[in-house]
C-alpha atoms as a PDB file:
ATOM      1  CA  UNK A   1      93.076   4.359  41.919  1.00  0.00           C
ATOM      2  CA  UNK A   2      95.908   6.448  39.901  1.00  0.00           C
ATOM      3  CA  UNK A   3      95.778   7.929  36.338  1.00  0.00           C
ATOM      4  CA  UNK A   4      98.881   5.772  35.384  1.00  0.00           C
ATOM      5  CA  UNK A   5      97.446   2.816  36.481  1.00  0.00           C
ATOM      6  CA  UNK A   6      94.530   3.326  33.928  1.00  0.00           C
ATOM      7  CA  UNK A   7      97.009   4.278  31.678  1.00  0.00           C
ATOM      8  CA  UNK A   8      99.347   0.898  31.946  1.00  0.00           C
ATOM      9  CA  UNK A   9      95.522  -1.312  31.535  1.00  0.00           C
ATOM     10  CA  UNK A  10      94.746   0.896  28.780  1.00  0.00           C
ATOM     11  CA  UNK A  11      97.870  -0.153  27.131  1.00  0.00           C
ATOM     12  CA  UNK A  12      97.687  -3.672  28.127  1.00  0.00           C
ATOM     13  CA  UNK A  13      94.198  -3.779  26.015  1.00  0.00           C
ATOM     14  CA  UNK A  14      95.407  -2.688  23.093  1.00  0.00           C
ATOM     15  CA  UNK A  15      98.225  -4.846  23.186  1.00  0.00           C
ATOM     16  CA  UNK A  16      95.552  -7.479  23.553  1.00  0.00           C
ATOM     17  CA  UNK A  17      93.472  -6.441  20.416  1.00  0.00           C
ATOM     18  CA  UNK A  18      96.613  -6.409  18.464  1.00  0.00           C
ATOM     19  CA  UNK A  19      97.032  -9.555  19.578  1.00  0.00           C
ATOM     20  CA  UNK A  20      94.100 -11.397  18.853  1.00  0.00           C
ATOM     21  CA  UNK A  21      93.108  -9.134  15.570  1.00  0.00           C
ATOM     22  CA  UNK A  22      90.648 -11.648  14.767  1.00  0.00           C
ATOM     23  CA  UNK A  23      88.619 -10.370  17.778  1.00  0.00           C
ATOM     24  CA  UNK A  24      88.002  -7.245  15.465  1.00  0.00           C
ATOM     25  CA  UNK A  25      87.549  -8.799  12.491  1.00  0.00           C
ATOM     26  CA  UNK A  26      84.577 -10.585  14.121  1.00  0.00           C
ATOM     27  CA  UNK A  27      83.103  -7.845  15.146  1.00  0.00           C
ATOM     28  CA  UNK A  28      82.921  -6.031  11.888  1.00  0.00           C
ATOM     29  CA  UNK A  29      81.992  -9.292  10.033  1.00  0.00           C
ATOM     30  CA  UNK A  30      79.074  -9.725  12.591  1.00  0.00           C
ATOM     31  CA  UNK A  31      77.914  -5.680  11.703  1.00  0.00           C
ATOM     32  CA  UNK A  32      78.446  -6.659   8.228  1.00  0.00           C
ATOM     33  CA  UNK A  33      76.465  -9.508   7.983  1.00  0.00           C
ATOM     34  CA  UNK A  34      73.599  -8.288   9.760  1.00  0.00           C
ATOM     35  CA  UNK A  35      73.403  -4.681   8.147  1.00  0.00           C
ATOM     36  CA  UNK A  36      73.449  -7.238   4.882  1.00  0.00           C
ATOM     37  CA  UNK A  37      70.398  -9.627   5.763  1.00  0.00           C
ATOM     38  CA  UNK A  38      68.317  -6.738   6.958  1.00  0.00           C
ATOM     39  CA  UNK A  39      68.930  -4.913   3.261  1.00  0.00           C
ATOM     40  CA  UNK A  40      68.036  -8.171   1.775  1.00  0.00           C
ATOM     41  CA  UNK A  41      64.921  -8.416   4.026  1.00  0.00           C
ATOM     42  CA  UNK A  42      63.545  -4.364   3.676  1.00  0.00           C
ATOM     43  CA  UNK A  43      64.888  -3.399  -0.266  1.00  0.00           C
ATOM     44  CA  UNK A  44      61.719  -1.918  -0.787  1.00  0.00           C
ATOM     45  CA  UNK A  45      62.847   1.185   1.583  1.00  0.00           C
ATOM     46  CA  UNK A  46      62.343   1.826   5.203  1.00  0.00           C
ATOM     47  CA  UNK A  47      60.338   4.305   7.065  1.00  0.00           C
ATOM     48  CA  UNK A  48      62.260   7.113   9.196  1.00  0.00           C
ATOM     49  CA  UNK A  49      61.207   4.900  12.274  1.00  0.00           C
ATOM     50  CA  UNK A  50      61.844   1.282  11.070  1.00  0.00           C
ATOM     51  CA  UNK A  51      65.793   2.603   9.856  1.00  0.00           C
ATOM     52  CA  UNK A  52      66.329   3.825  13.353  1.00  0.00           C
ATOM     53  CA  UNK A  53      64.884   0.816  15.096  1.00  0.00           C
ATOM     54  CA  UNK A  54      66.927  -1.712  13.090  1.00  0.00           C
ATOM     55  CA  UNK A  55      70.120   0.217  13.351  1.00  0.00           C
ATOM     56  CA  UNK A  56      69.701   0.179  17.219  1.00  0.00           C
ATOM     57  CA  UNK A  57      68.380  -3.897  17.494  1.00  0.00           C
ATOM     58  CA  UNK A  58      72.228  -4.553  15.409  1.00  0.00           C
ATOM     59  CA  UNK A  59      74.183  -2.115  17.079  1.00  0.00           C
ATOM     60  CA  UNK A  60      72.971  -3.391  20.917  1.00  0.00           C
ATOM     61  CA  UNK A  61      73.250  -6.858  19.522  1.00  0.00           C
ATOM     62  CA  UNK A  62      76.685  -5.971  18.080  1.00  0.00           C
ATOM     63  CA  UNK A  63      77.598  -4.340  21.993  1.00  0.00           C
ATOM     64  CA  UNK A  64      76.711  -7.855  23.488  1.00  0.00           C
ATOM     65  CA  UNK A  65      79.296  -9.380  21.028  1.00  0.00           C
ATOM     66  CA  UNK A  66      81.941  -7.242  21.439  1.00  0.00           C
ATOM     67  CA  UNK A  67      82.101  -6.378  25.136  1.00  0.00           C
ATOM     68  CA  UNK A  68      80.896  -9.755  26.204  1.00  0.00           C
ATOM     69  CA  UNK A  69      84.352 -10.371  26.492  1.00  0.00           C
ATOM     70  CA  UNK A  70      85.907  -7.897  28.851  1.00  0.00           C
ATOM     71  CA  UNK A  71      86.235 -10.362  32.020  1.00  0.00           C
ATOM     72  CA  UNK A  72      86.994 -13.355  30.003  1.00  0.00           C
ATOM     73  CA  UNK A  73      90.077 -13.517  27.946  1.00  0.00           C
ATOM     74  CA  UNK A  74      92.183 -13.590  31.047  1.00  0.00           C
ATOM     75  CA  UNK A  75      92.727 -16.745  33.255  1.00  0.00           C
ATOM     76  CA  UNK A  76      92.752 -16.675  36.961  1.00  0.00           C
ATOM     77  CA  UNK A  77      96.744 -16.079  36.539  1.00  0.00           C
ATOM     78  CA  UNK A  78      96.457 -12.746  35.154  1.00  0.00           C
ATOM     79  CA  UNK A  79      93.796 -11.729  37.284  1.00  0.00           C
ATOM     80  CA  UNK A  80      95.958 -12.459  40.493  1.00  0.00           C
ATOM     81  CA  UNK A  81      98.799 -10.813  38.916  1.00  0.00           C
ATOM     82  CA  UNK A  82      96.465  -7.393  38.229  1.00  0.00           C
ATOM     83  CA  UNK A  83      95.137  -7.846  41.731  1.00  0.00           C
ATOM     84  CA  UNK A  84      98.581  -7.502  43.275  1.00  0.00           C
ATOM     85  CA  UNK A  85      99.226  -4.449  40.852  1.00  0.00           C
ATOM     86  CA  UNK A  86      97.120  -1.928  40.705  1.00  0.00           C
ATOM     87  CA  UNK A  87      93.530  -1.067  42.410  1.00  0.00           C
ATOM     88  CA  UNK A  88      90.260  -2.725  41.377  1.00  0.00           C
ATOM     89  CA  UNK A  89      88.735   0.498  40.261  1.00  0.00           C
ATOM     90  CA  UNK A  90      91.524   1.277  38.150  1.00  0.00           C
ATOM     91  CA  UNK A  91      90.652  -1.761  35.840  1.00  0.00           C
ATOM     92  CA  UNK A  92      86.876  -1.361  35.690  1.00  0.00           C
ATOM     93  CA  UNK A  93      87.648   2.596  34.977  1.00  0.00           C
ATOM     94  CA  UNK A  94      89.928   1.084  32.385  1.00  0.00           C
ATOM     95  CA  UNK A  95      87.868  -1.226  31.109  1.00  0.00           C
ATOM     96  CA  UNK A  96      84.703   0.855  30.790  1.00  0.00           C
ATOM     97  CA  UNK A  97      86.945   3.909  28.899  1.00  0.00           C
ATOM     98  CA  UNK A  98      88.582   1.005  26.489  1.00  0.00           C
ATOM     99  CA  UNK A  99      84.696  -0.486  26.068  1.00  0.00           C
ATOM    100  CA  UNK A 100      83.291   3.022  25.669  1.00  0.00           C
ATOM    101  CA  UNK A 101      86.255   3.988  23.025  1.00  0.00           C
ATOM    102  CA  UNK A 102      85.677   0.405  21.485  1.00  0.00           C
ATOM    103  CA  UNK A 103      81.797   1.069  21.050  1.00  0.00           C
ATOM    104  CA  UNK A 104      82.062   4.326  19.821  1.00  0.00           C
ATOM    105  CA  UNK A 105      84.263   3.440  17.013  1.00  0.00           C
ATOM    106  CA  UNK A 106      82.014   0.404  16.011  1.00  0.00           C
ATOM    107  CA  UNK A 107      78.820   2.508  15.893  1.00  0.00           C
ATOM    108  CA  UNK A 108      80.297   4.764  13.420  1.00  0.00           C
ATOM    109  CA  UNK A 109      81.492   1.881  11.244  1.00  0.00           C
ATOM    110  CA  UNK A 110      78.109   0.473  11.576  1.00  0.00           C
ATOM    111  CA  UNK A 111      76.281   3.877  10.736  1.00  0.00           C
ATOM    112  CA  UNK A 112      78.831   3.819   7.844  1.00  0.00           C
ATOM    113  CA  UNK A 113      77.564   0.348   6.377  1.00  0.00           C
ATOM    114  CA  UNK A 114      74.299   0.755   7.647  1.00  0.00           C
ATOM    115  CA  UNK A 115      73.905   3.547   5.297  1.00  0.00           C
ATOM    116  CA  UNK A 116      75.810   2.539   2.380  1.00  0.00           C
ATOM    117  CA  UNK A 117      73.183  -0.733   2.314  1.00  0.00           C
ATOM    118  CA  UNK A 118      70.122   1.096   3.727  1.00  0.00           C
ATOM    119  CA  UNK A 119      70.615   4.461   1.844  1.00  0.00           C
ATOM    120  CA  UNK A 120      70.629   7.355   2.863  1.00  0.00           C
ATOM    121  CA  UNK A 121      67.344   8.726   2.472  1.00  0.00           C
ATOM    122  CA  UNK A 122      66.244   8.843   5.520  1.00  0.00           C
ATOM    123  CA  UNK A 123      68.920  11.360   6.668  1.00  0.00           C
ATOM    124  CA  UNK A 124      68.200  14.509   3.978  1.00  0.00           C
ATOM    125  CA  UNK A 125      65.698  15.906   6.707  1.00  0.00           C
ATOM    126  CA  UNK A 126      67.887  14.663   9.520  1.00  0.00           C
ATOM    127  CA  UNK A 127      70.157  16.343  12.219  1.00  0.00           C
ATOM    128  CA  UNK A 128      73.294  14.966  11.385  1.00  0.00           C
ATOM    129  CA  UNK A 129      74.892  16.556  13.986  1.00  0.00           C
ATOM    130  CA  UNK A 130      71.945  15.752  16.667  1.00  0.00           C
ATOM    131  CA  UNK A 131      72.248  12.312  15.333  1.00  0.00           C
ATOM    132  CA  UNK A 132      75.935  11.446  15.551  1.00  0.00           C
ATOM    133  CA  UNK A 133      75.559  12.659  18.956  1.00  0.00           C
ATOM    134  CA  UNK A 134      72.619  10.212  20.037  1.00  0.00           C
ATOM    135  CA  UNK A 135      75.294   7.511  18.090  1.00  0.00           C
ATOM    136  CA  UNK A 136      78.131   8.101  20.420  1.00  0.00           C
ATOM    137  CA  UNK A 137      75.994   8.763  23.624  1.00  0.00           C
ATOM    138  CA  UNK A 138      73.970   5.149  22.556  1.00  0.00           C
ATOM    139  CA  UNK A 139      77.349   3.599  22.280  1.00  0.00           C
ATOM    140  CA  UNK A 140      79.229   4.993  25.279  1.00  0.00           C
ATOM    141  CA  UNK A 141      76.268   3.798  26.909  1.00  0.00           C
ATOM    142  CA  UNK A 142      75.983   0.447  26.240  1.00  0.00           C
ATOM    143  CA  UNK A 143      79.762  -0.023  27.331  1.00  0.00           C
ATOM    144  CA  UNK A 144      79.399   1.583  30.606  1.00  0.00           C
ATOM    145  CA  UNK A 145      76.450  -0.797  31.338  1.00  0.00           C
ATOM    146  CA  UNK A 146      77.725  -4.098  29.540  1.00  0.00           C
ATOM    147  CA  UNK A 147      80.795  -3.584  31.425  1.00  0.00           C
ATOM    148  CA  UNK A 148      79.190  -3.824  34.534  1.00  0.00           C
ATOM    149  CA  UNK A 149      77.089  -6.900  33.459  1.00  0.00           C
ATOM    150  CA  UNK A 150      80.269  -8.620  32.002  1.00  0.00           C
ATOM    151  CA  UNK A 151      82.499  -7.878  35.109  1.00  0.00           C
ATOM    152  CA  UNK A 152      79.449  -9.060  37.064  1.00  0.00           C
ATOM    153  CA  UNK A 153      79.062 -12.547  35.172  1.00  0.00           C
ATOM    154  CA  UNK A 154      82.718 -13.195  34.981  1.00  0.00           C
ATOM    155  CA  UNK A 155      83.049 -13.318  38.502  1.00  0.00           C
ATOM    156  CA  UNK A 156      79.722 -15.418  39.096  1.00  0.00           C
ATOM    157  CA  UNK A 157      81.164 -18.081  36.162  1.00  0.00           C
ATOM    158  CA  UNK A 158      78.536 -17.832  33.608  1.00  0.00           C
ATOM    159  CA  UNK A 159      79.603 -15.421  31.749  1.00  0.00           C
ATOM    160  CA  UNK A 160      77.361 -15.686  27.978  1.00  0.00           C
ATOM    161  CA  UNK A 161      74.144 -16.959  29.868  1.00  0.00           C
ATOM    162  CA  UNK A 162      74.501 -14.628  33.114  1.00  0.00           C
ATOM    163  CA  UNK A 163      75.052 -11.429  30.418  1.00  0.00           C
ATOM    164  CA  UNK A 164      72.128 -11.964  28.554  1.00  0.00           C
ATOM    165  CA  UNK A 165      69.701 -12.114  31.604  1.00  0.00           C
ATOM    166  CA  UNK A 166      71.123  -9.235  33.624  1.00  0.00           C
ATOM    167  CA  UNK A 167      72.110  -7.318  30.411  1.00  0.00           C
ATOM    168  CA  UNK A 168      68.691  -6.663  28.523  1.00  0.00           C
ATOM    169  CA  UNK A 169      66.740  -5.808  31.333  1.00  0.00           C
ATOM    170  CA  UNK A 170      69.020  -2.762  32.291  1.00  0.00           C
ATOM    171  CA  UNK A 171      70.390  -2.024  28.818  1.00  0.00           C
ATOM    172  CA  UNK A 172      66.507  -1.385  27.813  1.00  0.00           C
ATOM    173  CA  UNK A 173      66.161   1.983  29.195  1.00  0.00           C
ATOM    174  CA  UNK A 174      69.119   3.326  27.856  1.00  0.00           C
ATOM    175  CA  UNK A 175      67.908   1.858  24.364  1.00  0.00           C
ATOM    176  CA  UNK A 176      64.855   3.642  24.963  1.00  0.00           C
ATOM    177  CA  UNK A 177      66.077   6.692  25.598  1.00  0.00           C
ATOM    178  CA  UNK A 178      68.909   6.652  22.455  1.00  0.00           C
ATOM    179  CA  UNK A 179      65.909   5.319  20.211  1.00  0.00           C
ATOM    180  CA  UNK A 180      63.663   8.661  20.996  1.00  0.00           C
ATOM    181  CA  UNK A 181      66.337  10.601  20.694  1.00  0.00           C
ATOM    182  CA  UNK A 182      67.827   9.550  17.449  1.00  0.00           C
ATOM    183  CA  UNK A 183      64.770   9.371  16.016  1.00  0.00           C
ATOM    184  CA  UNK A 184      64.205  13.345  16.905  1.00  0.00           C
ATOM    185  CA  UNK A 185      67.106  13.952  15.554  1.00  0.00           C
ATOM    186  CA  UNK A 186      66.031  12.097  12.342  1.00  0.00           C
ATOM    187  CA  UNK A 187      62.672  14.386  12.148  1.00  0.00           C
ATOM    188  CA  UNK A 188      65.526  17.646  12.028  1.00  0.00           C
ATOM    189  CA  UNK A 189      64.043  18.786  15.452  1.00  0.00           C
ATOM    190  CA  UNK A 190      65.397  21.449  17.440  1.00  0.00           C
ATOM    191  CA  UNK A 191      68.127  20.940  20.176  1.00  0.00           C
ATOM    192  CA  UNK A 192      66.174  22.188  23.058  1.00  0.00           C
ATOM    193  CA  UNK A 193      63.674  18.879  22.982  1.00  0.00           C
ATOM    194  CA  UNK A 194      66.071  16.260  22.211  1.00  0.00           C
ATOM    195  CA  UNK A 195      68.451  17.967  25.107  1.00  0.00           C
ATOM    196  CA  UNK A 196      66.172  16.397  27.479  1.00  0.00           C
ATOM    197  CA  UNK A 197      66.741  12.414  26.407  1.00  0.00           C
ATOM    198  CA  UNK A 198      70.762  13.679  25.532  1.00  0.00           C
ATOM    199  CA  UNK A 199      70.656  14.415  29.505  1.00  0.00           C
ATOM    200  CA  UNK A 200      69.052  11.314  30.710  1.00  0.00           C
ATOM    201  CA  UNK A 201      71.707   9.684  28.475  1.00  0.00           C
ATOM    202  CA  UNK A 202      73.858  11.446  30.393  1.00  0.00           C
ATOM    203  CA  UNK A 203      72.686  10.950  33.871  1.00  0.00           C
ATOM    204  CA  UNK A 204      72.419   6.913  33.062  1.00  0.00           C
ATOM    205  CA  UNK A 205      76.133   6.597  32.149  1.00  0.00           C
ATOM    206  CA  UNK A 206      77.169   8.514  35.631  1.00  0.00           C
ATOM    207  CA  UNK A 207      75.162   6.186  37.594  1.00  0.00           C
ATOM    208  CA  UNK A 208      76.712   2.974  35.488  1.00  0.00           C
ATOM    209  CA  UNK A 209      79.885   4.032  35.895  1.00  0.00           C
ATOM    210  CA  UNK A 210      79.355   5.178  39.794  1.00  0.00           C
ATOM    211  CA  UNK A 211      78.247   1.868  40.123  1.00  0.00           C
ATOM    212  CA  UNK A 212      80.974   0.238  38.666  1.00  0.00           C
ATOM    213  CA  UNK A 213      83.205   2.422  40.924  1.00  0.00           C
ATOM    214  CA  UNK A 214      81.732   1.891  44.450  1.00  0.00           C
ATOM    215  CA  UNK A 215      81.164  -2.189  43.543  1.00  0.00           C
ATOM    216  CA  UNK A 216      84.354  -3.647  41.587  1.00  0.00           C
ATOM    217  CA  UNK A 217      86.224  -3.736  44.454  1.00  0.00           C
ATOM    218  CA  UNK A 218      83.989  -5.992  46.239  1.00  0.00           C
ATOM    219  CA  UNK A 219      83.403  -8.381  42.758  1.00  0.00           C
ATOM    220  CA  UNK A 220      87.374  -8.339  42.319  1.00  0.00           C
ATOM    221  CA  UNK A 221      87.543  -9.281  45.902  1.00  0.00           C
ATOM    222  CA  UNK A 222      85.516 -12.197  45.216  1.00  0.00           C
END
């Protein structure tokens, strides 16, 4: 595994999304559309607790979406022609830093809509800083993880129906963790408690992605 091999996938994936813009455009118009049904469904006002639940259920939903795609927008052709290229853990290190950066940027547009629908009433009292934290954590999270899953199903040949059974099991913890912690960070409490989940937040996307690391190779070998 080399640093310019990342590099060269890195670029290759963004010459993909450019691509195949509409892959993007989905994306949003999913976060759209859901952030707009639930402020249909709640206009009477949510509590603190309810707005942070919600925001999570669209934003994990929205991760499935967009990273549900990582292992299968290339046919077996391309995937030989990586294999003689470059080392397997230089994609999935790829892969997972493109997911993360993808995930991280769609959080933020969906905290952006979220609260331009939802209000923002909920966040006078809040954190912010606490809270955009717990975002980007959730999100980087949920890419090293769905990464995995997707890599995983792509290989077995189910890729949709293999995702969704592997994915929410393991993805739950994590969207434990980022729900407790963001919602701290909603009630304005101090750093030193919500350090605690920020470190298991932590400590679960080292494991995914020292997962990913040790067991690519065998998957790609596959």
């Amino acid at each position: 595994m080399r640093a310019s091999e990342i590099l060269s996938i890195l670029r290759l994936e963004v010459a993909l999304d450019l691509r195949q813009r509409a892959s993007w455009g989905g994306m949003l118009l999913y976060v759209v559309s859901a952030v707009y049904v639930s402020y249909l469904a709640v206009k009477g006002g949510l509590g603190v607790a309810l707005w942070n639940a919600l925001f999570w259920i669209i934003l994990l939903f929205a991760a499935f979406n967009a990273l549900s795609r990582s292992f299968q927008r290339e046919d077996q052709g391309r995937q030989l022609y990586l294999h003689t290229l470059v080392h397997p853990r230089s994609v999935v290190m790829a892969r997972t830093l493109y997911n993360a950066f993808t995930m991280v940027v769609l959080s933020l547009l969906s905290l952006l809509f979220y609260a331009l629908f939802l209000g923002t009433a909920v966040l006078e009292g809040a954190d912010l800083g606490q809270f955009l934290v717990a975002v980007v954590l959730g999100a980087i999270g949920f890419a090293t993880v769905l990464t995995l899953i997707a890599a995983i199903a792509a290989r077995a040949g189910n890729g949709l129906g293999l995702m969704a059974i592997l994915g929410f099991p393991l993805v739950l913890p994590m969207l434990l963790a980022v729900m407790r912690a963001s919602k701290l960070s909603l009630d304005g409490v101090a750093w030193s408690v919500t350090s605690t989940y920020f470190g298991g937040l932590l400590l679960l996307d080292v494991i995914t992605v020292t997962l990913a690391w040790l067991l690519f190779p065998y998957l790609w070998r596959d």
